[in-house]
Protein backbone atom coordinates (compact mmCIF):
# COMPACT_ATOMS: atom_id res chain seq x y z
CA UNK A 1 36.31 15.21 112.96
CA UNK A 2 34.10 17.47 110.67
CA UNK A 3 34.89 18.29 107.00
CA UNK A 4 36.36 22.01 106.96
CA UNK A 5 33.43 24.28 106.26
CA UNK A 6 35.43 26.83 105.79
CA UNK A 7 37.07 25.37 102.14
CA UNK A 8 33.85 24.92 101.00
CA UNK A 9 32.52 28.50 101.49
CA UNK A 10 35.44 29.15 99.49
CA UNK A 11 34.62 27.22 97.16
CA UNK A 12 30.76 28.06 96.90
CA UNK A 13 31.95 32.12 97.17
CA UNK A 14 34.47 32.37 94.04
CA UNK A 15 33.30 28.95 92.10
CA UNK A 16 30.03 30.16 90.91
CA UNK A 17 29.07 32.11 88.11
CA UNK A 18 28.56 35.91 88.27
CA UNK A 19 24.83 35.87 88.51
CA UNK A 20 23.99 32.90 91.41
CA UNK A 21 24.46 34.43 95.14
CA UNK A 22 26.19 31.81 97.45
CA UNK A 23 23.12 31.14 99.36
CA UNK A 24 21.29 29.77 96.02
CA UNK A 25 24.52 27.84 95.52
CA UNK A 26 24.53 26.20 98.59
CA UNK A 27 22.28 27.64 101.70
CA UNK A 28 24.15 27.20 105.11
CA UNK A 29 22.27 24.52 106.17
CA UNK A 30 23.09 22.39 103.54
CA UNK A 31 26.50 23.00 104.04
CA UNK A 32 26.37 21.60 107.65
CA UNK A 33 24.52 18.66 106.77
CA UNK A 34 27.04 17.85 103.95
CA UNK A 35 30.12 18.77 106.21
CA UNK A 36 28.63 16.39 108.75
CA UNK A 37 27.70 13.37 106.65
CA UNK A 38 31.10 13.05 104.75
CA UNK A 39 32.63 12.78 108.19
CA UNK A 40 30.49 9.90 108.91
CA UNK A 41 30.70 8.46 105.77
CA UNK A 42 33.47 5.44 104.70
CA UNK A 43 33.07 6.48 101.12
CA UNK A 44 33.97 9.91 99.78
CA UNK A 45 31.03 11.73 98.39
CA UNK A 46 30.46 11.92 94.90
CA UNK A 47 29.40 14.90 92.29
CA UNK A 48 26.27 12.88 91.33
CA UNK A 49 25.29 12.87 95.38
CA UNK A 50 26.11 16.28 95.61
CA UNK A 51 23.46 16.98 93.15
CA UNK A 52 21.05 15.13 93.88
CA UNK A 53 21.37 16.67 97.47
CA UNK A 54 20.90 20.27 96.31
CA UNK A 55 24.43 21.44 95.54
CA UNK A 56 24.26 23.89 92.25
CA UNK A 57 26.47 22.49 89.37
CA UNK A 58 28.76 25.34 89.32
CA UNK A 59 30.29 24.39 92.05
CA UNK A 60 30.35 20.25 92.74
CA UNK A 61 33.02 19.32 91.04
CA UNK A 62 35.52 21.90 92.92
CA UNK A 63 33.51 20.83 96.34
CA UNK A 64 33.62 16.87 95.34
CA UNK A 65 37.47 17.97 95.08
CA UNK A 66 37.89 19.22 98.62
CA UNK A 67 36.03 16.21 100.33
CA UNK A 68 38.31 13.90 98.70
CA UNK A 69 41.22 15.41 99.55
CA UNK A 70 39.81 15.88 103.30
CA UNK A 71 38.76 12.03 103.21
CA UNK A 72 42.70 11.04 102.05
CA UNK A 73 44.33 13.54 104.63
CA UNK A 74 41.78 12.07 107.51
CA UNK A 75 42.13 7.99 106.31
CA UNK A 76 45.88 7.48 108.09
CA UNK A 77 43.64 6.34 111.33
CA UNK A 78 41.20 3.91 109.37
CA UNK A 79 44.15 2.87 107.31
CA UNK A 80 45.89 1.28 110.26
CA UNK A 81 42.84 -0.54 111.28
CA UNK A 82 42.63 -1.55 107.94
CA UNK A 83 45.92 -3.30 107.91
CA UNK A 84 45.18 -4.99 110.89
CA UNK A 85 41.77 -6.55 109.79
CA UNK A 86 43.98 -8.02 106.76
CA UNK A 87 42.77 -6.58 103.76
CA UNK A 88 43.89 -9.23 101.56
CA UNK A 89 40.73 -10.74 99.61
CA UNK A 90 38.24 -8.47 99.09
CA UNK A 91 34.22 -9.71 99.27
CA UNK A 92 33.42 -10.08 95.31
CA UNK A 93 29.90 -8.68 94.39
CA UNK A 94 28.58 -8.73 90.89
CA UNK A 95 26.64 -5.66 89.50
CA UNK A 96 23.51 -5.30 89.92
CA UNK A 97 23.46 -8.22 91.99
CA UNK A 98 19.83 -8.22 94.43
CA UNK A 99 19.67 -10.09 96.93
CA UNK A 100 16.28 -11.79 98.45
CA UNK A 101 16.54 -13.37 101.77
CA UNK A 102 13.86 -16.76 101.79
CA UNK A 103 12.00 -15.07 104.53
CA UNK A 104 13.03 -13.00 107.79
CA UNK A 105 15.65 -13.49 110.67
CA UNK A 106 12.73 -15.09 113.00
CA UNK A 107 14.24 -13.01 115.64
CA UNK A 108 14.21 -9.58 114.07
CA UNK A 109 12.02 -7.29 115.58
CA UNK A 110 10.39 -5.12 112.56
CA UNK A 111 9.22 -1.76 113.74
CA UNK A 112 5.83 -1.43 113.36
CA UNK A 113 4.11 1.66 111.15
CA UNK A 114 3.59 4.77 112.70
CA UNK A 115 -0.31 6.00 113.69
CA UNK A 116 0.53 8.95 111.04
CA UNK A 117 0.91 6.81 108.65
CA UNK A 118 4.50 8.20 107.90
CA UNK A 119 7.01 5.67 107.66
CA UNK A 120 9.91 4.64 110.21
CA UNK A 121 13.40 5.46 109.88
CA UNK A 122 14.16 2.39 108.28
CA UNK A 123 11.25 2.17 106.38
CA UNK A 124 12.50 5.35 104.57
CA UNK A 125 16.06 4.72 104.01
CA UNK A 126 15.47 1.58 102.25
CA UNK A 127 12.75 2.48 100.02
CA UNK A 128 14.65 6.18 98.90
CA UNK A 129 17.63 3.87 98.73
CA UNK A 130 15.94 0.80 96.47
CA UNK A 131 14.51 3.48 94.28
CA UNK A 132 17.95 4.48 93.67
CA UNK A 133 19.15 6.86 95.98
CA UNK A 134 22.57 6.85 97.54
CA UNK A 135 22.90 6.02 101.44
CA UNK A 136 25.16 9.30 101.06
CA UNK A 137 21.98 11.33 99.74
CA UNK A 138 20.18 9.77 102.29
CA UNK A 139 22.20 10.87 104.97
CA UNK A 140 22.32 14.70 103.83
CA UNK A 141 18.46 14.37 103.52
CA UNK A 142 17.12 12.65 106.51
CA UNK A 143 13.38 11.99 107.13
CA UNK A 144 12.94 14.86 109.90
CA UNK A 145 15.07 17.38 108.63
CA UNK A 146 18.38 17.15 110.41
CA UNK A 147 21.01 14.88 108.72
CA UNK A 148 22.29 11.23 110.15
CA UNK A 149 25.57 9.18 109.22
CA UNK A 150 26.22 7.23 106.57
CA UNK A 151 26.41 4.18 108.21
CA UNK A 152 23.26 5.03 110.34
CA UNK A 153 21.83 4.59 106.63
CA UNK A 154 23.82 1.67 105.99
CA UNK A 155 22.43 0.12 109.51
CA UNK A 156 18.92 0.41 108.04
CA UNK A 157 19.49 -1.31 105.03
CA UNK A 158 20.85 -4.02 106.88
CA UNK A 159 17.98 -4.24 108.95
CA UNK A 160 15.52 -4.54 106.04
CA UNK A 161 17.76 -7.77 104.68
CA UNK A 162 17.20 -9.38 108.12
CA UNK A 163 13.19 -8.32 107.79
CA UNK A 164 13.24 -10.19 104.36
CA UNK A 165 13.76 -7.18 101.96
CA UNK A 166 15.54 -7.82 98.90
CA UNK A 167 18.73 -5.29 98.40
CA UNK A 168 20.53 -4.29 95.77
CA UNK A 169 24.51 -5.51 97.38
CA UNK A 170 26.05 -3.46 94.48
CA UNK A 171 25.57 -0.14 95.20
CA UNK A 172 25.33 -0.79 99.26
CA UNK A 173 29.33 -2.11 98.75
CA UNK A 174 29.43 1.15 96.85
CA UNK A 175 28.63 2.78 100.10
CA UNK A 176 30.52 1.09 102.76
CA UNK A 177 32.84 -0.79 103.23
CA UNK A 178 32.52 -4.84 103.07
CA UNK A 179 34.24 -7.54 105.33
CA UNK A 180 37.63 -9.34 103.35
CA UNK A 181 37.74 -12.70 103.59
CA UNK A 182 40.36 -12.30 106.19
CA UNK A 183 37.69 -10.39 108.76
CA UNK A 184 35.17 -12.43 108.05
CA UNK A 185 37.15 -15.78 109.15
CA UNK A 186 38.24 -13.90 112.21
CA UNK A 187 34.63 -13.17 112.95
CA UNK A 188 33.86 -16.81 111.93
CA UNK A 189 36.04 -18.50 114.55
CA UNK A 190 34.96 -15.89 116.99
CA UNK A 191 31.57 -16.65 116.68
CA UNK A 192 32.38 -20.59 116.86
CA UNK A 193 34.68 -20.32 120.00
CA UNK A 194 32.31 -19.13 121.83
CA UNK A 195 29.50 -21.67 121.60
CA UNK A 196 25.58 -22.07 121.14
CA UNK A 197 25.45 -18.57 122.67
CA UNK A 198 27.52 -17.05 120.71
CA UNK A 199 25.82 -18.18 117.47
CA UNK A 200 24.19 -15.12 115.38
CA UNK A 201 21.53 -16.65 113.63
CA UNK A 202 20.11 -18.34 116.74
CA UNK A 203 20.74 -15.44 119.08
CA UNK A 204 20.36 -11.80 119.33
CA UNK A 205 24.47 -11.77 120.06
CA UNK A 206 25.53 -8.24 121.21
CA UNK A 207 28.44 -6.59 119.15
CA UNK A 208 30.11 -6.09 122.15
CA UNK A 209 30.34 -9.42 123.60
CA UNK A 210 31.47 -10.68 119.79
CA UNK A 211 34.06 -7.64 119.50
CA UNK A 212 35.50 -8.21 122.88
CA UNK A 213 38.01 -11.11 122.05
CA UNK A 214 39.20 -8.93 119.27
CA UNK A 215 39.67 -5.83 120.91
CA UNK A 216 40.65 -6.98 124.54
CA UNK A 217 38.97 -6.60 128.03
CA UNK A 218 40.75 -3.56 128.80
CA UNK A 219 39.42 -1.54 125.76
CA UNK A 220 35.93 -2.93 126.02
CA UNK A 221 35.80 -1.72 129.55
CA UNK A 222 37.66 1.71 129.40
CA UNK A 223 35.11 4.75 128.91
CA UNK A 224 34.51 5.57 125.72
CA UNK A 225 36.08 9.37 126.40
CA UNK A 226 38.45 8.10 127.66
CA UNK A 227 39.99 5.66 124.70
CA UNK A 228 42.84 6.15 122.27
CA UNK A 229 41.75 7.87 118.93
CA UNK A 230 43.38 4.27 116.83
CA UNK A 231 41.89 2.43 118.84
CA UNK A 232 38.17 3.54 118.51
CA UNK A 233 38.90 3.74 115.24
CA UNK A 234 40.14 -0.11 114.60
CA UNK A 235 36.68 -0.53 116.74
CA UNK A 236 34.33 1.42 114.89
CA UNK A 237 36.20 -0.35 111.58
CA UNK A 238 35.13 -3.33 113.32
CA UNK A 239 32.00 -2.61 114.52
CA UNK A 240 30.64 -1.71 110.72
CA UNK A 241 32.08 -4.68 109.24
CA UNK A 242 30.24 -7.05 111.99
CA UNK A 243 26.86 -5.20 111.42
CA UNK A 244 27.12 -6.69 107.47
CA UNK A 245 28.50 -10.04 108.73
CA UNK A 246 25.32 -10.85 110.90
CA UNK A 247 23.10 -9.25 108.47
CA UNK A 248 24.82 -11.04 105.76
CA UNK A 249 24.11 -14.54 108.03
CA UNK A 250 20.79 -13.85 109.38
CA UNK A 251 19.78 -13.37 106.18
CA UNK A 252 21.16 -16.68 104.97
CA UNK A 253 23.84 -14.87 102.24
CA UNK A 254 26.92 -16.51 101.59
CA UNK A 255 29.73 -14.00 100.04
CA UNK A 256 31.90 -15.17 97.87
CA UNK A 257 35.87 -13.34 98.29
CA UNK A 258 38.67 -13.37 95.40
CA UNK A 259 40.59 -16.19 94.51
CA UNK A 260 37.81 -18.54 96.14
């Protein structure tokens, strides 16, 4: 579901000052591309983001306003699947804490450079991202023009810890959200149930064949159209927090969770 585009025209048409014209508050475009990454993104966006996408400063604190309140009328659905991870003991990570994996996931398959010279997707979100942009920012801003989701940018950091890159964990748990200690034991003992094959360090394990113990046969094999709305959304929940649990092991880092 898509952020209301209609509050923040609102917003943009009776928030600025006299002299600024909507369009040089915030063109239509942008408004999309905003509209369409806070949908995809687990984190609210934030007036510093807002900025440093475009968004005139007359106006980001009412619109940072409206995509909260959007983001707390829209979380009942991730809420629930919440709740049934078990979010109990959250990951702890220490600010400013960078991480360097020893050396790459000897399976990873880094992209190679393309003949332009221009860098790959993930190539760009991790360098705008290490030099201190938000995955948020990221998002709105795309490399190509049109904007991608959050966790699209999330998915690229992650890659770059299994290639070798250092990250900075802080302000990527800042983005997304991390696995508690209760989802990543559950991914733990599915992982060793299912044997050598199921190991992720050794093997390129598909997320479906690791979510499907969780989630049941039926769901995995009913069309994705054709699935209830809490249930793709305890998946998707899911399906983020296993993307950091095999980058986090590929990568050879061991969280630590509250109260260990």
């Amino acid at each position: 579901m898509g952020i209301d585009k209609t509050a923040t025209r609102r917003i943009i048409h009776y928030g600025p000052p006299k002299t600024m014209a909507p369009a040089d508050v915030m063109p239509e475009p942008l408004i999309a591309k905003v509209a369409y990454t806070s949908a995809t993104s687990q984190v609210p966006m934030t007036e510093e983001i807002l900025g440093a996408v475009g968004v005139r400063s007359g106006v980001i604190v009412e619109l940072a306003m409206v995509i909260q309140e959007w983001a707390h009328v829209n979380a009942s659905a991730a809420n629930a699947s919440d709740k049934q991870v078990g979010q109990v003991r959250n990951m702890i990570i220490c600010k400013g804490q960078i991480f360097s994996p020893s050396q790459p996931w000897p399976l990873a398959r880094i992209p190679m450079m393309k003949k332009n010279g221009k860098l790959s997707p993930w190539e760009s979100s991790y360098t705008r991202f290490m030099n201190g942009e938000q995955p948020q920012s990221i998002a709105v801003t795309a490399i190509g023009g049109k904007p991608i989701q959050v966790r699209t940018v999330v998915g690229h950091i992650l890659d770059a810890l299994t290639f070798g890159k250092p990250v900075a964990l802080d302000r990527l748990a800042a983005a997304t959200l991390l696995p508690t200690y209760e989802a990543w034991t559950t991914l733990q003992q599915i992982e060793s149930s299912g044997g050598p094959e199921m190991d992720v360090e050794k093997n390129d394990v598909k997320m479906s064949d690791m979510l499907a113990p969780l989630m049941g046969e039926k769901f995995m094999e009913t069309p994705y159209q054709e699935r209830r709305e809490e249930d793709s959304s305890k998946y998707s929940t899911w399906c983020d927090m296993l993307r950091i649990y095999m980058a986090f092991r590929r990568s050879g880092y061991i969280p630590c969770f509250e109260d260990d």
